[in-house]
N, C-alpha and C. Protein backbone atom coordinates (compact mmCIF):
# COMPACT_ATOMS: atom_id res chain seq x y z
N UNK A 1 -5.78 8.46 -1.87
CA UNK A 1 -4.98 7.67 -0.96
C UNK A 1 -3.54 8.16 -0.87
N UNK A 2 -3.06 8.88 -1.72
CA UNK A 2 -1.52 9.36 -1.82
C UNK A 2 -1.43 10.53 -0.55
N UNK A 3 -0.27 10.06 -0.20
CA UNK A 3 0.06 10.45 1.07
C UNK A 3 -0.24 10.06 2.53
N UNK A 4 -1.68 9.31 2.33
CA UNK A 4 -2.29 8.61 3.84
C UNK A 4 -1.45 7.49 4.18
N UNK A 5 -1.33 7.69 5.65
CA UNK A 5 -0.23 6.33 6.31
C UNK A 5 -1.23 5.30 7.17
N UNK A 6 -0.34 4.09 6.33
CA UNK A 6 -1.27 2.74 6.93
C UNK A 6 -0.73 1.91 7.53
N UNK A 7 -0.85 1.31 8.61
CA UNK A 7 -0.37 0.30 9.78
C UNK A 7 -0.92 -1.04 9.41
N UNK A 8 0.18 -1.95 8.70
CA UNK A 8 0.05 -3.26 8.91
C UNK A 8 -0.49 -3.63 10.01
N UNK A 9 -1.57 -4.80 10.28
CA UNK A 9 -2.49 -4.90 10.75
C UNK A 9 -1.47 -6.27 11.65
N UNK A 10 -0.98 -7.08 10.87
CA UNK A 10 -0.18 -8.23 11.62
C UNK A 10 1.10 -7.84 12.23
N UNK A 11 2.22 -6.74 11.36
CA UNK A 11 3.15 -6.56 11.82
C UNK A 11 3.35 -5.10 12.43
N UNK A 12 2.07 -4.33 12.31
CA UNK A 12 1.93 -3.06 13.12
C UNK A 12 3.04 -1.87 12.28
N UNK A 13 3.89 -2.28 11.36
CA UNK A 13 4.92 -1.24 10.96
C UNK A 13 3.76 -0.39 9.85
N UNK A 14 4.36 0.61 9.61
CA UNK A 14 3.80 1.83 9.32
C UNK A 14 4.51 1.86 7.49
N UNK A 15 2.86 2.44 6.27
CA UNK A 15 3.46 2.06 5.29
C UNK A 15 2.80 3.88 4.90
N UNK A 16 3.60 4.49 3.92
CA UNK A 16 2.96 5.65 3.40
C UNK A 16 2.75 5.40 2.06
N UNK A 17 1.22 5.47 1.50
CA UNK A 17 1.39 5.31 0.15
C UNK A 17 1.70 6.34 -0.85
N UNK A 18 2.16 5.99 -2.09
CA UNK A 18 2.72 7.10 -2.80
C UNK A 18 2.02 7.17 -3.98
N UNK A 19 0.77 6.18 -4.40
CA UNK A 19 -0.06 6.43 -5.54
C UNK A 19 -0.64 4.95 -6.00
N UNK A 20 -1.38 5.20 -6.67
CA UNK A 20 -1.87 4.07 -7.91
C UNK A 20 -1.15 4.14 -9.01
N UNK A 21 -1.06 2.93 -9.13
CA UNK A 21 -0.73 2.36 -10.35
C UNK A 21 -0.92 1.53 -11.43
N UNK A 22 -1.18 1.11 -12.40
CA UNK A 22 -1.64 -0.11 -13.23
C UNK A 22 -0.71 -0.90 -13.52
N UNK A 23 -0.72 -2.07 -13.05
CA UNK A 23 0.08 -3.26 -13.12
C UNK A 23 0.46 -3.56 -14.63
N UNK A 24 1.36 -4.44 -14.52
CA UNK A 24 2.02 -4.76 -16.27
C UNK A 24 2.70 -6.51 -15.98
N UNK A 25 2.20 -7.30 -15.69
CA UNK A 25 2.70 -8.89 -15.10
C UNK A 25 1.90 -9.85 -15.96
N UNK A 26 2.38 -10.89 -16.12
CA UNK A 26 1.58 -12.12 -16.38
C UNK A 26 1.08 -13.26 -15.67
N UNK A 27 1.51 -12.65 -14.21
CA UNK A 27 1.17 -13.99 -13.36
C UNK A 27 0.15 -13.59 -12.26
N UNK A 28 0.50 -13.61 -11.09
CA UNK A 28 -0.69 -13.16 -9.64
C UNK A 28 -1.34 -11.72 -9.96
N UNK A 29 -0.30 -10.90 -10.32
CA UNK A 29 -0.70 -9.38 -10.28
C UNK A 29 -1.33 -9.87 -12.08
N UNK A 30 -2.16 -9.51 -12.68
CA UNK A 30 -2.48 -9.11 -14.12
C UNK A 30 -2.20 -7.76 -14.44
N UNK A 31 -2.01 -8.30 -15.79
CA UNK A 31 -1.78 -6.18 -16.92
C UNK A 31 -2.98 -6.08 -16.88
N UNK A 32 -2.99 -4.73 -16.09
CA UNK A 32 -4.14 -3.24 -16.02
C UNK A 32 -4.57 -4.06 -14.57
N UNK A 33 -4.07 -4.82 -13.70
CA UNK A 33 -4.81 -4.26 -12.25
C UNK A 33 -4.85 -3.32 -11.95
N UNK A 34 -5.78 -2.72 -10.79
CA UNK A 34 -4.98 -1.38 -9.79
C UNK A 34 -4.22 -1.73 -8.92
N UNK A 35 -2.94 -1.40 -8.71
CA UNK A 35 -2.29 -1.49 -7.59
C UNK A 35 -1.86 -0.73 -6.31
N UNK A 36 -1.70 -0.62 -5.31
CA UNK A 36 -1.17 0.44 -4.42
C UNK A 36 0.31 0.78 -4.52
N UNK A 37 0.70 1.33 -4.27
CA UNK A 37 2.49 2.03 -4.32
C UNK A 37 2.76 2.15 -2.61
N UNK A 38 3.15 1.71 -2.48
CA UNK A 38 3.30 2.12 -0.60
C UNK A 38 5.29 1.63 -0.10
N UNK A 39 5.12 2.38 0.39
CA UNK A 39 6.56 3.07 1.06
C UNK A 39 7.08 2.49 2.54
N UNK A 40 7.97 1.62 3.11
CA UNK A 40 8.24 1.23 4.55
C UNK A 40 8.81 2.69 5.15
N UNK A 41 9.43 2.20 6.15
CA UNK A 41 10.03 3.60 7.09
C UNK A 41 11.27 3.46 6.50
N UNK A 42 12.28 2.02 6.14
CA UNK A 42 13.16 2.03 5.74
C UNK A 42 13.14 1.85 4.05
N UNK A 43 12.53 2.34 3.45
CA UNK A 43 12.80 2.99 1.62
C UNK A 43 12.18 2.40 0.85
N UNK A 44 12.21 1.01 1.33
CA UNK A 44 11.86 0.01 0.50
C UNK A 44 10.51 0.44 0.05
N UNK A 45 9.85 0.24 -1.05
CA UNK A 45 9.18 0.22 -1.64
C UNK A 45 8.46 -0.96 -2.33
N UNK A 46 7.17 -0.95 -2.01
CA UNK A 46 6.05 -2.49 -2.57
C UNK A 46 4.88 -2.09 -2.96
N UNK A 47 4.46 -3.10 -3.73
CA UNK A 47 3.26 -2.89 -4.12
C UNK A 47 2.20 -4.14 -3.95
N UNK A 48 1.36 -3.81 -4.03
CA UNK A 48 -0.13 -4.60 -4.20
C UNK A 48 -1.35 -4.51 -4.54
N UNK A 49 -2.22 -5.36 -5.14
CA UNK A 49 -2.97 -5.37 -5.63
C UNK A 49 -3.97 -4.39 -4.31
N UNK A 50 -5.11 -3.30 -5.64
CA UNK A 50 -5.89 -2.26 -4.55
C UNK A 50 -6.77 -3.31 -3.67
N UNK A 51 -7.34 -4.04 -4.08
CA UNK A 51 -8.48 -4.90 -3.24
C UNK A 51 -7.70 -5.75 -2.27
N UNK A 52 -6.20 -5.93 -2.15
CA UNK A 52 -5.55 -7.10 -1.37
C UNK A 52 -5.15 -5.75 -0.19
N UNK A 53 -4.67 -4.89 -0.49
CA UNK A 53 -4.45 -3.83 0.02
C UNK A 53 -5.39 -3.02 1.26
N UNK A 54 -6.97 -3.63 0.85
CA UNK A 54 -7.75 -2.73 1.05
C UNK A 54 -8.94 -3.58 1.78
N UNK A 55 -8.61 -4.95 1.94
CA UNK A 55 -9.20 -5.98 2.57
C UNK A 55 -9.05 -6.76 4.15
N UNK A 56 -8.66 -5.39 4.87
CA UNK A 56 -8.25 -5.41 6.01
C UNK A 56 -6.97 -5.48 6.12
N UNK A 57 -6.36 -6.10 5.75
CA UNK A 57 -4.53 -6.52 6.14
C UNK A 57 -4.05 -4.70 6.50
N UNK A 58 -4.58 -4.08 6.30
CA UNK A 58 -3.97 -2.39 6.36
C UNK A 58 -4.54 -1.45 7.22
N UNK A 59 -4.49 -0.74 8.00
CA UNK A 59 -5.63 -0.08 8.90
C UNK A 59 -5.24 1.57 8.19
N UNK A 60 -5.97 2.56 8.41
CA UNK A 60 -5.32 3.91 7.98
C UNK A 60 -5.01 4.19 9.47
N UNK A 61 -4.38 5.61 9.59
CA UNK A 61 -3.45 5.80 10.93
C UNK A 61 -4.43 7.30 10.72
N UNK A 62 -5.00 7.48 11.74
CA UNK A 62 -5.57 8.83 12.24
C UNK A 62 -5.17 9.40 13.09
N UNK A 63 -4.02 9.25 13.73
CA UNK A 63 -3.19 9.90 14.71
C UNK A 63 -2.44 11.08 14.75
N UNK A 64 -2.45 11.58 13.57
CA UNK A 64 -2.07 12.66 13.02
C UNK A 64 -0.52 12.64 12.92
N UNK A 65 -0.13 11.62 12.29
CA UNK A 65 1.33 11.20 11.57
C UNK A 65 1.17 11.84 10.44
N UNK A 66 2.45 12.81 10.08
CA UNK A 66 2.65 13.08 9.00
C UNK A 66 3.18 12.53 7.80
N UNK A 67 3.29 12.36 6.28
CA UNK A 67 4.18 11.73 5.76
C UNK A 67 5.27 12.62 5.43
């Protein structure tokens, strides 16, 4: 998944992910989820759980956008 760009599905903005990761939290996220790493256009950086990530809310972009 590192490097593929994904289009919010509600707000259409464009996210590039930058890897997996294993979570470290005690609350929504749990220690040792998988999480996604993903990137806005403006820097910011978020994460989420792989299955919340990966449950439609995200489309991949085949348009041939580069990251």
């Amino acid at each position: 998944m590192e490097g593929l760009i994904f289009k919010h599905v509600k707000r259409g903005s464009d996210y590039r992910v930058d890897g997996l990761g294993t979570a470290q939290a005690a609350d929504v996220i749990r220690d040792g989820d998988c999480v996604v790493v993903y990137k806005s256009c403006d820097g910011r950086i978020w994460v989420r759980k792989r299955e919340e990530f990966l449950d439609g809310r995200f489309e991949e972009v085949t348009d041939g956008r580069k990251t």
